[in-house]
Protein backbone atom coordinates (compact mmCIF):
# COMPACT_ATOMS: atom_id res chain seq x y z
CA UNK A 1 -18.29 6.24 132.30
CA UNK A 2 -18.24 6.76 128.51
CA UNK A 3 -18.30 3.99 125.97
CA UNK A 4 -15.40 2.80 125.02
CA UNK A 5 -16.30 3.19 121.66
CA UNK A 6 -17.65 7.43 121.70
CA UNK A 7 -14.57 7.63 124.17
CA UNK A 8 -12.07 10.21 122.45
CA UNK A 9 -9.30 9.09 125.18
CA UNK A 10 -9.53 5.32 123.81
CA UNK A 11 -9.99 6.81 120.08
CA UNK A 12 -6.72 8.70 120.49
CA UNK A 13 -4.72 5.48 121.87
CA UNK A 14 -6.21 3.54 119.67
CA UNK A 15 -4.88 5.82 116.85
CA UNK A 16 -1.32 6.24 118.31
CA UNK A 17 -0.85 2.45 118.42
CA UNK A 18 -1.77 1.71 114.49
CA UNK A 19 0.64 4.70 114.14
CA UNK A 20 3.46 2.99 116.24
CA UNK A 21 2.73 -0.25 114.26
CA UNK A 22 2.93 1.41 110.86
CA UNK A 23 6.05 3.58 111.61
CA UNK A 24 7.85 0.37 113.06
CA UNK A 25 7.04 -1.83 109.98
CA UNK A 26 8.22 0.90 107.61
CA UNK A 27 11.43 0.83 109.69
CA UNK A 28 11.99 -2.55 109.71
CA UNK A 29 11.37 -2.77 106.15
CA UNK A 30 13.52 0.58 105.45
CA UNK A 31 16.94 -0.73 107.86
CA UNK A 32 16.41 -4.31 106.17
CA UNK A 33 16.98 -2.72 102.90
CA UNK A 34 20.83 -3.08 100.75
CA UNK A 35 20.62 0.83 99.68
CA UNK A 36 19.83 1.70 103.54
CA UNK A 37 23.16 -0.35 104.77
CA UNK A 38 24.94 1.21 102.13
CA UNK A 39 24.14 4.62 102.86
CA UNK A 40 24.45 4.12 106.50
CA UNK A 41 28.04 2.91 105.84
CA UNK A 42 28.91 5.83 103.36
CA UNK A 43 27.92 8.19 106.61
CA UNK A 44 29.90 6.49 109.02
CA UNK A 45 32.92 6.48 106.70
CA UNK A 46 32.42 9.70 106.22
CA UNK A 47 31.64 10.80 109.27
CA UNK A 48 35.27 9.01 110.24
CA UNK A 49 36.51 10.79 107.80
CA UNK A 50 35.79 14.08 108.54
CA UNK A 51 36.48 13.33 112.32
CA UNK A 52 39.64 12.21 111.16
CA UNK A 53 40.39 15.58 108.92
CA UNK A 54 39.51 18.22 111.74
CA UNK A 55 41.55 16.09 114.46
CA UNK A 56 44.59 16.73 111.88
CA UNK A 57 43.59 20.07 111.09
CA UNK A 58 43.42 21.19 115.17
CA UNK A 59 46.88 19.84 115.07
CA UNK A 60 48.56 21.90 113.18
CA UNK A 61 46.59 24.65 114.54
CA UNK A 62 47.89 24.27 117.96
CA UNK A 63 51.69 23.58 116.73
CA UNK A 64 51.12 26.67 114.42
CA UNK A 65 50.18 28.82 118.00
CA UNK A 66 53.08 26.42 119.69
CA UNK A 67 50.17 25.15 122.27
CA UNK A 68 50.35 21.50 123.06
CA UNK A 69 48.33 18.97 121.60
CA UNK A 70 45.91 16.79 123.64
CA UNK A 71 48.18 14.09 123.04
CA UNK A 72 50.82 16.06 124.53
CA UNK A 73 48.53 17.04 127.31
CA UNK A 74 47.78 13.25 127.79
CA UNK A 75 51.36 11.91 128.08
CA UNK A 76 52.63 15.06 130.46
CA UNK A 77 49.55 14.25 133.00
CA UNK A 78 50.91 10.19 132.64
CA UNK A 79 54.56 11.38 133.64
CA UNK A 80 53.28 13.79 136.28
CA UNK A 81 50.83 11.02 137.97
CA UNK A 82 54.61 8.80 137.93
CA UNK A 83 56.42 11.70 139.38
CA UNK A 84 53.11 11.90 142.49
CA UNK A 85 53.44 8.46 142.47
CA UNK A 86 57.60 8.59 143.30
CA UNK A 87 57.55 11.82 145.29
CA UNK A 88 54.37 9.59 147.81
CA UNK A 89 57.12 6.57 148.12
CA UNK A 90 60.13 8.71 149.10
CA UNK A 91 57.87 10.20 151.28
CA UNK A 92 56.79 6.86 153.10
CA UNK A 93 60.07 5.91 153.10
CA UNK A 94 61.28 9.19 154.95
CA UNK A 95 58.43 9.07 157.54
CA UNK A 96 59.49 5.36 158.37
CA UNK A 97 63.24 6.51 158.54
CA UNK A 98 61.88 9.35 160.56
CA UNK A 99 60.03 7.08 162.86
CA UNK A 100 62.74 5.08 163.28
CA UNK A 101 65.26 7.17 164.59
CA UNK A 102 63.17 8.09 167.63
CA UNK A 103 62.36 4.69 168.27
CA UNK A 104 65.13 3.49 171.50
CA UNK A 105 68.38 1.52 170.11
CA UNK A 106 68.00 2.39 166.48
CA UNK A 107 64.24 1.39 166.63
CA UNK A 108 64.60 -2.17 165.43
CA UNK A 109 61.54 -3.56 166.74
CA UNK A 110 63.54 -4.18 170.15
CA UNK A 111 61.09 -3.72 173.33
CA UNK A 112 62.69 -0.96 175.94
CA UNK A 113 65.32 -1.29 178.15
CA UNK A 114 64.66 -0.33 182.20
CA UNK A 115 66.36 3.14 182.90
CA UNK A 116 69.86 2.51 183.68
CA UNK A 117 70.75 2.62 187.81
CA UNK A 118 74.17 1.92 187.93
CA UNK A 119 76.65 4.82 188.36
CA UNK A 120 79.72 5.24 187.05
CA UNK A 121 83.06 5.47 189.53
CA UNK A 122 83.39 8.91 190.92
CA UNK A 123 86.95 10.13 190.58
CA UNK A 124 88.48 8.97 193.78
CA UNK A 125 86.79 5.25 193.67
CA UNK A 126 88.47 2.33 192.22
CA UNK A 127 86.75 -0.24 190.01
């Protein structure tokens, strides 16, 4: 094995580290800084800004085309999830009234009644 000091694998790690080291210092120093913070917060506003601008500007280009907004997409997929939402109850509720009605006597939880053996009077019999 090669010495650790002619070794150009050790060199190179060596060299990446004091790199690492130097880079993160100058960072530190940089993002510690009054004229960093300031510029960062210049960008940001910016940034909001601009965000802010274009979200106006694809407004008006969708009312302009009469497309709907996303906001307008938004609140039509909240009242359409409602509507699902309505539609699934009256549906329970219709499957229980469903079930119901075949259940014997009205189907109000009563157990079943043995078959009926008694016969009415035939015409000629008296009660």
């Amino acid at each position: 094995m090669a010495d650790k000091g002619n070794d150009p694998a050790e060199i190179w790690r060596t060299m990446i580290g004091e790199m690492e080291k130097g880079f993160n210092s100058f960072a530190n120093q940089t993002m510690t800084s009054p004229e960093f913070s300031k510029a960062m917060n210049q960008f940001g506003g910016a940034s909001a800004g601009a965000q802010k601008q274009l979200g106006e500007l694809m407004e008006k280009y969708l009312l302009a085309m009469n497309l709907p907004s996303r906001a307008q997409m938004v609140g039509m997929a909240e009242r359409i999830q409602a509507i699902e939402g309505q539609l699934n109850e009256i549906k329970a509720l219709l499957m229980q009234v469903h079930h119901n009605s075949l259940a014997p006597d009205g189907g109000h939880g009563a157990t079943p009644r043995p078959p009926r053996t008694k016969r009415p009077p035939s015409e000629g019999e008296q009660k």
